[in-house]
PDB file of N, CA and C in Angstrom:
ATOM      1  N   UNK A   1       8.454   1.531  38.496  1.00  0.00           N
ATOM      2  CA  UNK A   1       7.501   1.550  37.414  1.00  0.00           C
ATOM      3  C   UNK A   1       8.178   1.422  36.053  1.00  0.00           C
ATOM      4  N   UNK A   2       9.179   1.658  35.851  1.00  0.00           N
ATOM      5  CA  UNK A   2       9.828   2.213  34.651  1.00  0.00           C
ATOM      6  C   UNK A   2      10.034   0.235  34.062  1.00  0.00           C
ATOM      7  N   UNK A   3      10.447  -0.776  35.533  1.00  0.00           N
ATOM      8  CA  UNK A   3      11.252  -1.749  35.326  1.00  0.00           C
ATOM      9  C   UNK A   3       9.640  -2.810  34.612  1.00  0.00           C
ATOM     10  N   UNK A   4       8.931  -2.135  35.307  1.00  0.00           N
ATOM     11  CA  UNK A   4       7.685  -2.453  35.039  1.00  0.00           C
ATOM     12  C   UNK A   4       6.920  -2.735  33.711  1.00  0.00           C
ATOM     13  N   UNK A   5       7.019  -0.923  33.207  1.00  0.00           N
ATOM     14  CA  UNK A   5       6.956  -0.775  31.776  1.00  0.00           C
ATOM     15  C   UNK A   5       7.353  -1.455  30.859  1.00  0.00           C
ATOM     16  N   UNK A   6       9.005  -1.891  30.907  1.00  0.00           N
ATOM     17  CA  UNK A   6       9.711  -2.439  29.999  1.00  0.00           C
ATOM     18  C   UNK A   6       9.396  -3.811  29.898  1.00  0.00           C
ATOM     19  N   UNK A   7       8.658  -4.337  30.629  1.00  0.00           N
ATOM     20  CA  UNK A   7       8.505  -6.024  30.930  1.00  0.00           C
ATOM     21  C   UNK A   7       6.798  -6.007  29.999  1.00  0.00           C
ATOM     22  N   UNK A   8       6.065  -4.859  30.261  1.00  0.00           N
ATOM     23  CA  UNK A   8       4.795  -4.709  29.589  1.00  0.00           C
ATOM     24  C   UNK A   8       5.557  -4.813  28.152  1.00  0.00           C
ATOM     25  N   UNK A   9       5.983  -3.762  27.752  1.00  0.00           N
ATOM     26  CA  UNK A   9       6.068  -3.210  26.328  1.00  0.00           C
ATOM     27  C   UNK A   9       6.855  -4.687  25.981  1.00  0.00           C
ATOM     28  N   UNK A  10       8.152  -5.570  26.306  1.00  0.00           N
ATOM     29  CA  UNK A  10       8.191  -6.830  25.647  1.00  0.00           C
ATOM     30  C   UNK A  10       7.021  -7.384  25.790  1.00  0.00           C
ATOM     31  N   UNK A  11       6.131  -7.914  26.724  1.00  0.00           N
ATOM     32  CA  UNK A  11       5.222  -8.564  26.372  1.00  0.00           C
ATOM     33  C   UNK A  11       4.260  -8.640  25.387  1.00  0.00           C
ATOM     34  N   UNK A  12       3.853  -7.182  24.971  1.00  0.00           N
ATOM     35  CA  UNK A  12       2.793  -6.452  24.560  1.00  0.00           C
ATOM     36  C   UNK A  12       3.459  -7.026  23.043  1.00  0.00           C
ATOM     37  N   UNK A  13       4.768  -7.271  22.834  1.00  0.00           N
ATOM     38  CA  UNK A  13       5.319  -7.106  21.302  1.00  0.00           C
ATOM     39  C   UNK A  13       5.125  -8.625  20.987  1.00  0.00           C
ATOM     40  N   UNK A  14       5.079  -9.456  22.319  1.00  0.00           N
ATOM     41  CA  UNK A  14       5.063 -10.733  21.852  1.00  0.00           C
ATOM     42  C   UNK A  14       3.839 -11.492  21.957  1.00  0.00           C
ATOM     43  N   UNK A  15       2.607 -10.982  22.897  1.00  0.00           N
ATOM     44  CA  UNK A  15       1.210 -11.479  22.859  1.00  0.00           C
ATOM     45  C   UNK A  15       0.384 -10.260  22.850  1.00  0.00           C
ATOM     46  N   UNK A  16      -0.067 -10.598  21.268  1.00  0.00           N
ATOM     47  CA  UNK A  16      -0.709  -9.393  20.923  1.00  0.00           C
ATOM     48  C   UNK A  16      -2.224  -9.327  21.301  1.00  0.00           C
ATOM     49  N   UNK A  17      -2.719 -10.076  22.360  1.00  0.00           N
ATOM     50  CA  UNK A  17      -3.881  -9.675  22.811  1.00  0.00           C
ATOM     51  C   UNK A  17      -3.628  -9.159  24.281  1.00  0.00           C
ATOM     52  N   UNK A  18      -2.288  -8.425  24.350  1.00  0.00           N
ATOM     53  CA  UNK A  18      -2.189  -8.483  25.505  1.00  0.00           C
ATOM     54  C   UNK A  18      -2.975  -6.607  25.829  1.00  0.00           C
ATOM     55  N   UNK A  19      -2.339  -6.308  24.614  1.00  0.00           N
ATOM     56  CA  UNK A  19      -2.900  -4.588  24.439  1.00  0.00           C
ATOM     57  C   UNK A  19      -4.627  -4.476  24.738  1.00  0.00           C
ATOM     58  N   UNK A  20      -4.867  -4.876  23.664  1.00  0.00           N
ATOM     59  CA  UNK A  20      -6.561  -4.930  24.748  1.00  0.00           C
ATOM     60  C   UNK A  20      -7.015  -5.451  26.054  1.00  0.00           C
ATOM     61  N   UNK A  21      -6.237  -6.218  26.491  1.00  0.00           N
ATOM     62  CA  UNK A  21      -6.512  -6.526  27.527  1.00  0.00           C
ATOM     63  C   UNK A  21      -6.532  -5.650  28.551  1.00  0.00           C
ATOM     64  N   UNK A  22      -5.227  -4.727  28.484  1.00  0.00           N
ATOM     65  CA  UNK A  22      -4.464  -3.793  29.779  1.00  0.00           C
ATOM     66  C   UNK A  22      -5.519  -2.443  29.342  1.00  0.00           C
ATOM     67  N   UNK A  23      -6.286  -2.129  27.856  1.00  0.00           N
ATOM     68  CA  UNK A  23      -7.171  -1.407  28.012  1.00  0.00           C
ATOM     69  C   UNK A  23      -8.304  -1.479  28.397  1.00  0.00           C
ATOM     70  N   UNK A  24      -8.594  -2.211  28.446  1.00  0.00           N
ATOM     71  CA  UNK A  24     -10.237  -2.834  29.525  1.00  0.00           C
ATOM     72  C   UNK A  24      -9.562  -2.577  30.543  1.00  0.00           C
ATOM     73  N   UNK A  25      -8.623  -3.154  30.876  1.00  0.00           N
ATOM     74  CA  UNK A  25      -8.360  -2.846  32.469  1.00  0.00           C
ATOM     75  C   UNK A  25      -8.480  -1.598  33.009  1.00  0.00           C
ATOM     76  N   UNK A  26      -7.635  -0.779  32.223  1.00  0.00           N
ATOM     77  CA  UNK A  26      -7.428   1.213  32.150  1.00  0.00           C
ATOM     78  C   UNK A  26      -9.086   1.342  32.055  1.00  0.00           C
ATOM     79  N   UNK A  27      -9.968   1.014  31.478  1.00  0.00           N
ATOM     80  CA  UNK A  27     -11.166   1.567  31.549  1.00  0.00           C
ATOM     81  C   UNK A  27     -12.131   1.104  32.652  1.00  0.00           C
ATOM     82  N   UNK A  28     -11.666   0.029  33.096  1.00  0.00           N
ATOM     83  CA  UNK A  28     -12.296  -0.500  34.229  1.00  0.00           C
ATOM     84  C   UNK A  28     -11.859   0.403  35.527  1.00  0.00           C
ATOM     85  N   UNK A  29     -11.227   0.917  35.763  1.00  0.00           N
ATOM     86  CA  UNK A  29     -10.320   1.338  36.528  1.00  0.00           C
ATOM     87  C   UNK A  29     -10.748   2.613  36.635  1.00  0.00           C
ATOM     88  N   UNK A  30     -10.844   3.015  35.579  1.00  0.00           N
ATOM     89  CA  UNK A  30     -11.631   4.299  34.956  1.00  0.00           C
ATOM     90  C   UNK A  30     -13.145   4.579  35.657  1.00  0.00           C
ATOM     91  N   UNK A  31     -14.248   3.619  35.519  1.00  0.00           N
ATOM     92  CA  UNK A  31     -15.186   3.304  35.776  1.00  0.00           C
ATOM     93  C   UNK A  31     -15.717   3.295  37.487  1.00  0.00           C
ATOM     94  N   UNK A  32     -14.402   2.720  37.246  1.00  0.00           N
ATOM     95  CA  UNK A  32     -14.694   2.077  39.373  1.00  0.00           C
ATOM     96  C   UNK A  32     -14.381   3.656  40.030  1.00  0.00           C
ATOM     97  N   UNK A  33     -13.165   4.532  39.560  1.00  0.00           N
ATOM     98  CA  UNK A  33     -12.928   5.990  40.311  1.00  0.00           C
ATOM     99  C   UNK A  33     -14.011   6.727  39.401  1.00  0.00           C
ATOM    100  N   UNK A  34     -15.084   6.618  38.369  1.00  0.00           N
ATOM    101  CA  UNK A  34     -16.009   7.117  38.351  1.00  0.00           C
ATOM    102  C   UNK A  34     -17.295   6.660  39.401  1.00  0.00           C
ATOM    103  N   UNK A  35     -17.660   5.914  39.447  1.00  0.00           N
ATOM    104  CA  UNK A  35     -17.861   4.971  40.660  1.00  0.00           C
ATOM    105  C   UNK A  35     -17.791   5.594  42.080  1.00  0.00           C
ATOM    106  N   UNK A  36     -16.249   5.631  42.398  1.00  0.00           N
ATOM    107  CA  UNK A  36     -16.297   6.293  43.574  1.00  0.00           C
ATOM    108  C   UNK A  36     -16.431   7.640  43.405  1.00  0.00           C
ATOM    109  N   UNK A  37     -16.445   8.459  42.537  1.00  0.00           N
ATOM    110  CA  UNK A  37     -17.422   9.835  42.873  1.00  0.00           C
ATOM    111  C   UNK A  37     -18.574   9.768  43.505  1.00  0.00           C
ATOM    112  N   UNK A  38     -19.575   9.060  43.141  1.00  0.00           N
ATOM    113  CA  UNK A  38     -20.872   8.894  42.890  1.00  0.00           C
ATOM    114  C   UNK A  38     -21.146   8.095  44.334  1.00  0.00           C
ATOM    115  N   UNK A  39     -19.865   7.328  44.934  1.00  0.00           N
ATOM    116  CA  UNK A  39     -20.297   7.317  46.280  1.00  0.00           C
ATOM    117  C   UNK A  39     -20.889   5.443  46.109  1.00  0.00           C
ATOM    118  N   UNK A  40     -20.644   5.113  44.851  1.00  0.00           N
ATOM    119  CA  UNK A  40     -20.519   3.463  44.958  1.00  0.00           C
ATOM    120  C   UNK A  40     -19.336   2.548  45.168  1.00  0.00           C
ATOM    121  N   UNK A  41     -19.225   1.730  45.607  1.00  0.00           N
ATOM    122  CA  UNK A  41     -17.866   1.034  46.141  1.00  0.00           C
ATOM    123  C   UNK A  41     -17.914  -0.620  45.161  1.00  0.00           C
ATOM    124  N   UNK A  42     -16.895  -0.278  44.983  1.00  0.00           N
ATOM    125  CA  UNK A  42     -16.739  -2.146  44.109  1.00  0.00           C
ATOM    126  C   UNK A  42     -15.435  -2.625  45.256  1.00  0.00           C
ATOM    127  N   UNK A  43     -16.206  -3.621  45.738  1.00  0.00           N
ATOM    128  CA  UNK A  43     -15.071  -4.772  46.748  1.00  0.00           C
ATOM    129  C   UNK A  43     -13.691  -4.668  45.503  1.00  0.00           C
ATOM    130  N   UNK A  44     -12.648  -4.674  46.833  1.00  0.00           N
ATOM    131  CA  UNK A  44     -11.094  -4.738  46.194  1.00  0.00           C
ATOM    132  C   UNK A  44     -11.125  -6.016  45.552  1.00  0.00           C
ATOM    133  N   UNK A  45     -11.180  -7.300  45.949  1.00  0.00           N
ATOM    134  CA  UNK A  45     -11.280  -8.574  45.813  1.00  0.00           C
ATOM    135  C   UNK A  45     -12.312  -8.398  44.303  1.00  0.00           C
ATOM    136  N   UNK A  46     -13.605  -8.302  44.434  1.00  0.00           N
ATOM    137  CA  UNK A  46     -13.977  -8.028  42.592  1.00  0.00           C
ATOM    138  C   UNK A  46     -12.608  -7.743  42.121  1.00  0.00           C
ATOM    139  N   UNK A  47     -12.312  -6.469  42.139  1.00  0.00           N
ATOM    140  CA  UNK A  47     -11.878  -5.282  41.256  1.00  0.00           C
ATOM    141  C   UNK A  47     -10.314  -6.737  40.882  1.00  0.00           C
ATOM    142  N   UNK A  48      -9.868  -7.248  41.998  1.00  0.00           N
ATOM    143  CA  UNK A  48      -8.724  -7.926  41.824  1.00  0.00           C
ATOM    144  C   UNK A  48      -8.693  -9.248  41.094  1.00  0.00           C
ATOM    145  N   UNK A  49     -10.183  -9.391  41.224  1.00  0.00           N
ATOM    146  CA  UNK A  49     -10.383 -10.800  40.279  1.00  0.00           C
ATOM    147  C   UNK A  49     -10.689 -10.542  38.990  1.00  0.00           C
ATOM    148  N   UNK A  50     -11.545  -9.283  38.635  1.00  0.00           N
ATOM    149  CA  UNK A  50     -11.737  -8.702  37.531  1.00  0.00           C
ATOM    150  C   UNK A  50     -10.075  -8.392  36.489  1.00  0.00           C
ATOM    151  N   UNK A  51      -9.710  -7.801  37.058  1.00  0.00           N
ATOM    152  CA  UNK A  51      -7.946  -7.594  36.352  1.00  0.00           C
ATOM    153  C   UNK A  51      -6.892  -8.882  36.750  1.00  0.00           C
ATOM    154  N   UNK A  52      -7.464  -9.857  36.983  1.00  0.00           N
ATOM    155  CA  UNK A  52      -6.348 -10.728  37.141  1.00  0.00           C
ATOM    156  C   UNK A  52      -7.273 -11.856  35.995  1.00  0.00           C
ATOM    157  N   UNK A  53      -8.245 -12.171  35.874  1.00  0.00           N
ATOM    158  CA  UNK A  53      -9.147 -12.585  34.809  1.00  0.00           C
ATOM    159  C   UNK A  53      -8.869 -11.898  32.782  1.00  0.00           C
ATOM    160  N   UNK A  54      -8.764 -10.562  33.477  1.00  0.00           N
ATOM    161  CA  UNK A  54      -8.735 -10.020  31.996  1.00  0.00           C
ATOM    162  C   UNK A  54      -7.637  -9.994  31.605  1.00  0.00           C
ATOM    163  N   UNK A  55      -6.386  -9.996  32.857  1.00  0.00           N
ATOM    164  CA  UNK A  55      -5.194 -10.041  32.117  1.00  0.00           C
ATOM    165  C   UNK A  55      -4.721 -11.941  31.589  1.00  0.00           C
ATOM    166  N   UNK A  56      -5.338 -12.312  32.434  1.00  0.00           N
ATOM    167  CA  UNK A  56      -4.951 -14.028  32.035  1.00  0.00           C
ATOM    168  C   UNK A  56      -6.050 -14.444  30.685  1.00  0.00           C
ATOM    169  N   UNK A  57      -7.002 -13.738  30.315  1.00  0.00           N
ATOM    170  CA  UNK A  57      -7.599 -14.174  28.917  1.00  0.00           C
ATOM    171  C   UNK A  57      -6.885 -13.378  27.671  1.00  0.00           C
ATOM    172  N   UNK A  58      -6.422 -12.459  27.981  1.00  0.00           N
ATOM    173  CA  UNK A  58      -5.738 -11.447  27.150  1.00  0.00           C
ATOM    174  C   UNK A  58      -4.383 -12.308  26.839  1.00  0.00           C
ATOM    175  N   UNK A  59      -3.555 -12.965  27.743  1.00  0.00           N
ATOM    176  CA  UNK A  59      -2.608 -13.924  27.870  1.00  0.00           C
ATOM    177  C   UNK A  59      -2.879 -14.900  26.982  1.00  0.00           C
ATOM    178  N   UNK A  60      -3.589 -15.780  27.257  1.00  0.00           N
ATOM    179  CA  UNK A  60      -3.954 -17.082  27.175  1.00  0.00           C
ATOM    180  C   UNK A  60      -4.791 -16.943  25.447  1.00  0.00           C
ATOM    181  N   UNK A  61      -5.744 -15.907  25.282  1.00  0.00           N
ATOM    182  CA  UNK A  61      -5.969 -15.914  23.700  1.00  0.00           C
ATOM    183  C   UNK A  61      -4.794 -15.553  22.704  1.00  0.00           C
ATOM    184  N   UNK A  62      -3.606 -14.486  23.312  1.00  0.00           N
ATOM    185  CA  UNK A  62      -2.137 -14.958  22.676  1.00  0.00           C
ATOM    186  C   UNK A  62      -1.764 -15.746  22.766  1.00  0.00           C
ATOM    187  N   UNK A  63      -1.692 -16.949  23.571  1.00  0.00           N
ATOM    188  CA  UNK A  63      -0.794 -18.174  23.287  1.00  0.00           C
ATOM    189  C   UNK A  63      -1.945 -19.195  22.846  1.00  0.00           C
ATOM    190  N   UNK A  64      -3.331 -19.293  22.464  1.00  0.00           N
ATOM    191  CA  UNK A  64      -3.892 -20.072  22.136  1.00  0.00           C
ATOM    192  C   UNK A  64      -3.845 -19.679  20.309  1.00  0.00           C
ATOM    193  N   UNK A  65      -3.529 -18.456  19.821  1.00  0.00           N
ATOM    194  CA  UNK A  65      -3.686 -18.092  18.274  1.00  0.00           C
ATOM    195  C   UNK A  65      -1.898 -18.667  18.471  1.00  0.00           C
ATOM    196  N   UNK A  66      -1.174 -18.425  19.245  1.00  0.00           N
ATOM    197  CA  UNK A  66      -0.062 -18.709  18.385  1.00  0.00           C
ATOM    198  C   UNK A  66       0.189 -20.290  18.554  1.00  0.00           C
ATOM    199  N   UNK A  67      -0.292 -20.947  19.147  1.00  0.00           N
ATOM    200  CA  UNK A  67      -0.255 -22.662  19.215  1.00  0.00           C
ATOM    201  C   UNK A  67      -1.449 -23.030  18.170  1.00  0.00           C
ATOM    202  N   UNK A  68      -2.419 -22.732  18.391  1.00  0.00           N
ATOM    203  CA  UNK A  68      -3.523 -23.354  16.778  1.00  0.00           C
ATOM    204  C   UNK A  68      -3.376 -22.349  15.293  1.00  0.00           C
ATOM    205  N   UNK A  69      -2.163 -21.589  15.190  1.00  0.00           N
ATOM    206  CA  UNK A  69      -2.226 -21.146  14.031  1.00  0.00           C
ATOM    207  C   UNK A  69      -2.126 -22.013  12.793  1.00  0.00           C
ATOM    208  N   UNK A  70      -2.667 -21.421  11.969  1.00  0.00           N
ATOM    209  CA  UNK A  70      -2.343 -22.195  10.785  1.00  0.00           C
ATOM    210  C   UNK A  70      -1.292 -21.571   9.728  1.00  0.00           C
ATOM    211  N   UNK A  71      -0.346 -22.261   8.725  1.00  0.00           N
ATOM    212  CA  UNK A  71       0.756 -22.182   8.736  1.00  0.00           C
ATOM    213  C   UNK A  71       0.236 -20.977   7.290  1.00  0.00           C
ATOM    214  N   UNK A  72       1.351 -20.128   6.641  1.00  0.00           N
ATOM    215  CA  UNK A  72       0.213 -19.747   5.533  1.00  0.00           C
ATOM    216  C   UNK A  72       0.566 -20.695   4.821  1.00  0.00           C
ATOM    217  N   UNK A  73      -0.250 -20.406   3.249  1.00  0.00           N
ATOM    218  CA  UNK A  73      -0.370 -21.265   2.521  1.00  0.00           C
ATOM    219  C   UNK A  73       0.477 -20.544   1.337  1.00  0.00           C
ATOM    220  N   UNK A  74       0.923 -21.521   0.717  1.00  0.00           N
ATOM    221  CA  UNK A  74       1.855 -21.107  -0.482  1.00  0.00           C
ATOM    222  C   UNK A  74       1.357 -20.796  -1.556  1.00  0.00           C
ATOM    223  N   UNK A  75       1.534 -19.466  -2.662  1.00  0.00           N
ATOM    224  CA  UNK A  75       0.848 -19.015  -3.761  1.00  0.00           C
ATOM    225  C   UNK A  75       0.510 -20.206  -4.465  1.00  0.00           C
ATOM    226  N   UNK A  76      -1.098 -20.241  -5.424  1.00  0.00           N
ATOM    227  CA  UNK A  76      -0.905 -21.300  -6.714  1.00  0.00           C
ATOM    228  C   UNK A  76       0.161 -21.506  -7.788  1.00  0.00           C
ATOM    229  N   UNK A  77       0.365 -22.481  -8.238  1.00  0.00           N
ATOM    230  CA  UNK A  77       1.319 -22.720  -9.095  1.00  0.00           C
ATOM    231  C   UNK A  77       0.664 -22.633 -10.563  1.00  0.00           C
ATOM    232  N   UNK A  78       1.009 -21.845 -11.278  1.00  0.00           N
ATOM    233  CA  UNK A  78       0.337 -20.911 -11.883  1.00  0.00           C
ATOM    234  C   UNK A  78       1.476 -22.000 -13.521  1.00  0.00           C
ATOM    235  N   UNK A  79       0.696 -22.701 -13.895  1.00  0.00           N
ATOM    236  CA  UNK A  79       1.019 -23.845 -15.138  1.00  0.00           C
ATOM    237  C   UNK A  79       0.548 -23.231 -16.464  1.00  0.00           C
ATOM    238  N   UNK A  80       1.929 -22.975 -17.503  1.00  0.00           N
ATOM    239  CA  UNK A  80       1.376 -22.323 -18.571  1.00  0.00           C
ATOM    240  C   UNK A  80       1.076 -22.759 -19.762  1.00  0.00           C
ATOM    241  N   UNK A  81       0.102 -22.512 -20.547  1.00  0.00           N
ATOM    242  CA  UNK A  81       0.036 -23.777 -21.967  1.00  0.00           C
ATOM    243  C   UNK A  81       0.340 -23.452 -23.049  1.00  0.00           C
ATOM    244  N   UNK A  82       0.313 -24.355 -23.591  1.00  0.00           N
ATOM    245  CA  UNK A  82       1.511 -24.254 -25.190  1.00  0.00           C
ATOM    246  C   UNK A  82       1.174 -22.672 -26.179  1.00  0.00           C
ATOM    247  N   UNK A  83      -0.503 -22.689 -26.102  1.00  0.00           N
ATOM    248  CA  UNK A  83      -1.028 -21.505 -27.006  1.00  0.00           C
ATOM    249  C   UNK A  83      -0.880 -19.971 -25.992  1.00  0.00           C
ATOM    250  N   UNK A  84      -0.547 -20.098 -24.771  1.00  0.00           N
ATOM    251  CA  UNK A  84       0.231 -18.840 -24.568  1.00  0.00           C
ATOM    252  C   UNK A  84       0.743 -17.115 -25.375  1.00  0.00           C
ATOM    253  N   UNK A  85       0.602 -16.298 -25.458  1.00  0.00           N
ATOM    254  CA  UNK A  85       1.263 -15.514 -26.363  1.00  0.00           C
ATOM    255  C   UNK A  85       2.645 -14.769 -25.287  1.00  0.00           C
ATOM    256  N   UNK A  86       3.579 -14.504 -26.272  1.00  0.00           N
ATOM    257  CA  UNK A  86       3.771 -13.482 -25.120  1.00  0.00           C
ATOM    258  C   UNK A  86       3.898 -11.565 -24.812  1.00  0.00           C
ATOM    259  N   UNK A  87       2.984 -11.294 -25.638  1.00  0.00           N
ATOM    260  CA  UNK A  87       1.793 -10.274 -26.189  1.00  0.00           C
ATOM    261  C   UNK A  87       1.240  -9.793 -24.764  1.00  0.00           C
ATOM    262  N   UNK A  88       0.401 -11.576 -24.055  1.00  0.00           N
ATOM    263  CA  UNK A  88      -0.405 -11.258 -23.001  1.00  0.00           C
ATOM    264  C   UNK A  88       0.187 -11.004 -21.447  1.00  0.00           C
ATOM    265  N   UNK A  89       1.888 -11.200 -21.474  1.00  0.00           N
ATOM    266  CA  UNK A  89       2.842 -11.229 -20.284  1.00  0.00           C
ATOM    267  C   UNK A  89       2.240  -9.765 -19.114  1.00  0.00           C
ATOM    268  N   UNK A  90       1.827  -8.766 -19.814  1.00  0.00           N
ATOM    269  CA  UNK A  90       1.436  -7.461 -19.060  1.00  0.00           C
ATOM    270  C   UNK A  90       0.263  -8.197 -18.093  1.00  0.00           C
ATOM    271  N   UNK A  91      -0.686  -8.909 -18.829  1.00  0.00           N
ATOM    272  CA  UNK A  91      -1.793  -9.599 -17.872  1.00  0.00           C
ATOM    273  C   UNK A  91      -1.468 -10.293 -16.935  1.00  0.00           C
ATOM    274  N   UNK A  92      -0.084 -11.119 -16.990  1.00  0.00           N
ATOM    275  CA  UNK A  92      -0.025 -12.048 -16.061  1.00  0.00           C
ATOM    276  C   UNK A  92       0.961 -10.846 -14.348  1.00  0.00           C
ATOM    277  N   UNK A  93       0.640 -10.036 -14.973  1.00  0.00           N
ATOM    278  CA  UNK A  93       1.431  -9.205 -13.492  1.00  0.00           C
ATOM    279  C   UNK A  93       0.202  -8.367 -13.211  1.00  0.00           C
ATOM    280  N   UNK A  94      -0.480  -8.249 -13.270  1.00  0.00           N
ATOM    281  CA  UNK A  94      -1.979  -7.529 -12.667  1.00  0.00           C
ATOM    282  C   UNK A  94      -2.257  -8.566 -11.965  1.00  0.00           C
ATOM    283  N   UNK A  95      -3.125  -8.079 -10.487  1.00  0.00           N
ATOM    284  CA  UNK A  95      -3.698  -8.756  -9.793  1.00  0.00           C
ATOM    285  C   UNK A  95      -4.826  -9.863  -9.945  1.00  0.00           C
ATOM    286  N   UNK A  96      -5.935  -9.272 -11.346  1.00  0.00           N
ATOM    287  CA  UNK A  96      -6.806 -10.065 -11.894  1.00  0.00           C
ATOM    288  C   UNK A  96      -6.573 -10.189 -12.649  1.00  0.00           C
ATOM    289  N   UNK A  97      -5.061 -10.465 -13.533  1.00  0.00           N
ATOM    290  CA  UNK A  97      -5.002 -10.677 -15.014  1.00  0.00           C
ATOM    291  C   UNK A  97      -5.151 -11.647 -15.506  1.00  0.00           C
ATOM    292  N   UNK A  98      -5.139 -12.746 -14.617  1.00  0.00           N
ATOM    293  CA  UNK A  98      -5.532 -14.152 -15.084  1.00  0.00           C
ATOM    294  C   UNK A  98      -6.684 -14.746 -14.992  1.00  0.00           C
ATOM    295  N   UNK A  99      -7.152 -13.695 -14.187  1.00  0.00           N
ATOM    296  CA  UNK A  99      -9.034 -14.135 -13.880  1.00  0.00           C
ATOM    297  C   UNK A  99      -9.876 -13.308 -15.107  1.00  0.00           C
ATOM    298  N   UNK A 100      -9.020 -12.421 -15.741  1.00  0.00           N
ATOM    299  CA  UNK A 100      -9.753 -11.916 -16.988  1.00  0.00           C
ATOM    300  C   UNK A 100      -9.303 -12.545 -17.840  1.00  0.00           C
ATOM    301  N   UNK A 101      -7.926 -12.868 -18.232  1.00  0.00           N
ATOM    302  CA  UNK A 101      -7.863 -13.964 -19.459  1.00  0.00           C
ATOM    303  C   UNK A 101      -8.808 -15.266 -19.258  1.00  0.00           C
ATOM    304  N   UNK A 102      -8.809 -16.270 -18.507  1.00  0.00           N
ATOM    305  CA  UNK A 102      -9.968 -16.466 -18.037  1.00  0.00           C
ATOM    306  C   UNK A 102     -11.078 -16.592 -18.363  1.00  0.00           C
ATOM    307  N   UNK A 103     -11.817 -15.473 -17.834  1.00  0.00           N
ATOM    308  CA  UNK A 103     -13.272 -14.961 -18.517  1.00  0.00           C
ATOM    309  C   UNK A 103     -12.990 -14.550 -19.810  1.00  0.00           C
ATOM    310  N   UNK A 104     -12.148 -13.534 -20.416  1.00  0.00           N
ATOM    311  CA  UNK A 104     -12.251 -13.685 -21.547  1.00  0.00           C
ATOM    312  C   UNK A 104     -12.118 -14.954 -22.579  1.00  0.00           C
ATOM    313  N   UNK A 105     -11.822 -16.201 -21.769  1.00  0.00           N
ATOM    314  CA  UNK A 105     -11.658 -17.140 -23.081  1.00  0.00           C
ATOM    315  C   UNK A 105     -13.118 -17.557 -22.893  1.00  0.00           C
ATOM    316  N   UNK A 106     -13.039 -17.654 -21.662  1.00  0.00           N
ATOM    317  CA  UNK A 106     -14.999 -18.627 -21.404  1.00  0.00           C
ATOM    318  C   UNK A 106     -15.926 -17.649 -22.516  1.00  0.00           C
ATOM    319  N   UNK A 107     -15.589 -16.247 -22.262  1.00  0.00           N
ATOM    320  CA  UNK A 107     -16.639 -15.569 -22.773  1.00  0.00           C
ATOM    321  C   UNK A 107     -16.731 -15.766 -24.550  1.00  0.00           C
ATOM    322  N   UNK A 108     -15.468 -15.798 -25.211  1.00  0.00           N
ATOM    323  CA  UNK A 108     -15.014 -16.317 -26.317  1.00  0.00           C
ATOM    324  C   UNK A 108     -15.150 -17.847 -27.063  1.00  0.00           C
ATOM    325  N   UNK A 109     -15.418 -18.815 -26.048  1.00  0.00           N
ATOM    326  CA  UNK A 109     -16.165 -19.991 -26.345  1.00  0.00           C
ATOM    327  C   UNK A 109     -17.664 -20.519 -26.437  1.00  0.00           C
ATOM    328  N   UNK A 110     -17.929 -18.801 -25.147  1.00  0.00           N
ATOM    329  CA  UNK A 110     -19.765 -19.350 -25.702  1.00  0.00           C
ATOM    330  C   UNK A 110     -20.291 -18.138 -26.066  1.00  0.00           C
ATOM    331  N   UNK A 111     -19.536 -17.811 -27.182  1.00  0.00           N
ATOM    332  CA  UNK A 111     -20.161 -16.196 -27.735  1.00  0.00           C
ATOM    333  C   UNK A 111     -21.164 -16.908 -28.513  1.00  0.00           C
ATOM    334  N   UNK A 112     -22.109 -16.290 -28.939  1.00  0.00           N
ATOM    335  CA  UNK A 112     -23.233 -16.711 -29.729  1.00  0.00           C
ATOM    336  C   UNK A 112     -22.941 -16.230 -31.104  1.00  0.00           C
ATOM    337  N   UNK A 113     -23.106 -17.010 -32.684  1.00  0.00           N
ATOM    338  CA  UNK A 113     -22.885 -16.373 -33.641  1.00  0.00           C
ATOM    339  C   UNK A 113     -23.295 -15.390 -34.529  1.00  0.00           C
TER     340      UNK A 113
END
């Protein structure tokens, strides 16, 4: 079991839908020995197609996100103009500081007199 584990836990680090997968399984599993309290039986063959299904979609949606990923995208290139101050440099390191300089100019061009 142990040789077992260690082959899960790499996997688990490298297809990350693999973790939900093996927990549906644990709860399925869960279900079926609740199940057999109660004196209902689920065919081995289900139970084996059921966990050999969930572990191959759990698989297969990790290697389908990591083959159609998309690459990220590189920050805007952030072009500065001549009337600039550099007064306003504190704005340009805030997260919205450029979306308020920004609005503040729009708002400054159609102020009413």
């Amino acid at each position: 079991l142990r040789s077992l584990y260690a082959v899960l836990a790499a996997a688990i680090a490298h297809l990350p839908y693999l973790r939900p997968s093996v927990a549906l399984i644990l709860g399925f599993v869960g279900v079926k020995m609740l199940l057999e309290y109660f004196h209902k039986h689920i065919d081995t063959g289900l139970s084996l197609a059921i966990i050999i299904a969930t572990l191959g979609l759990g698989v297969l949606a990790s290697l389908a996100e990591r083959w159609f990923a998309v690459p990220p995208r590189s920050p805007p290139v952030v072009v500065a103009s001549a009337d600039d101050d550099d007064d306003d440099a504190s704005s340009r390191r805030l997260p919205f500081g450029g979306f308020l300089r920004l609005l503040g100019g729009f708002v400054a061009q159609h102020k009413s007199p």
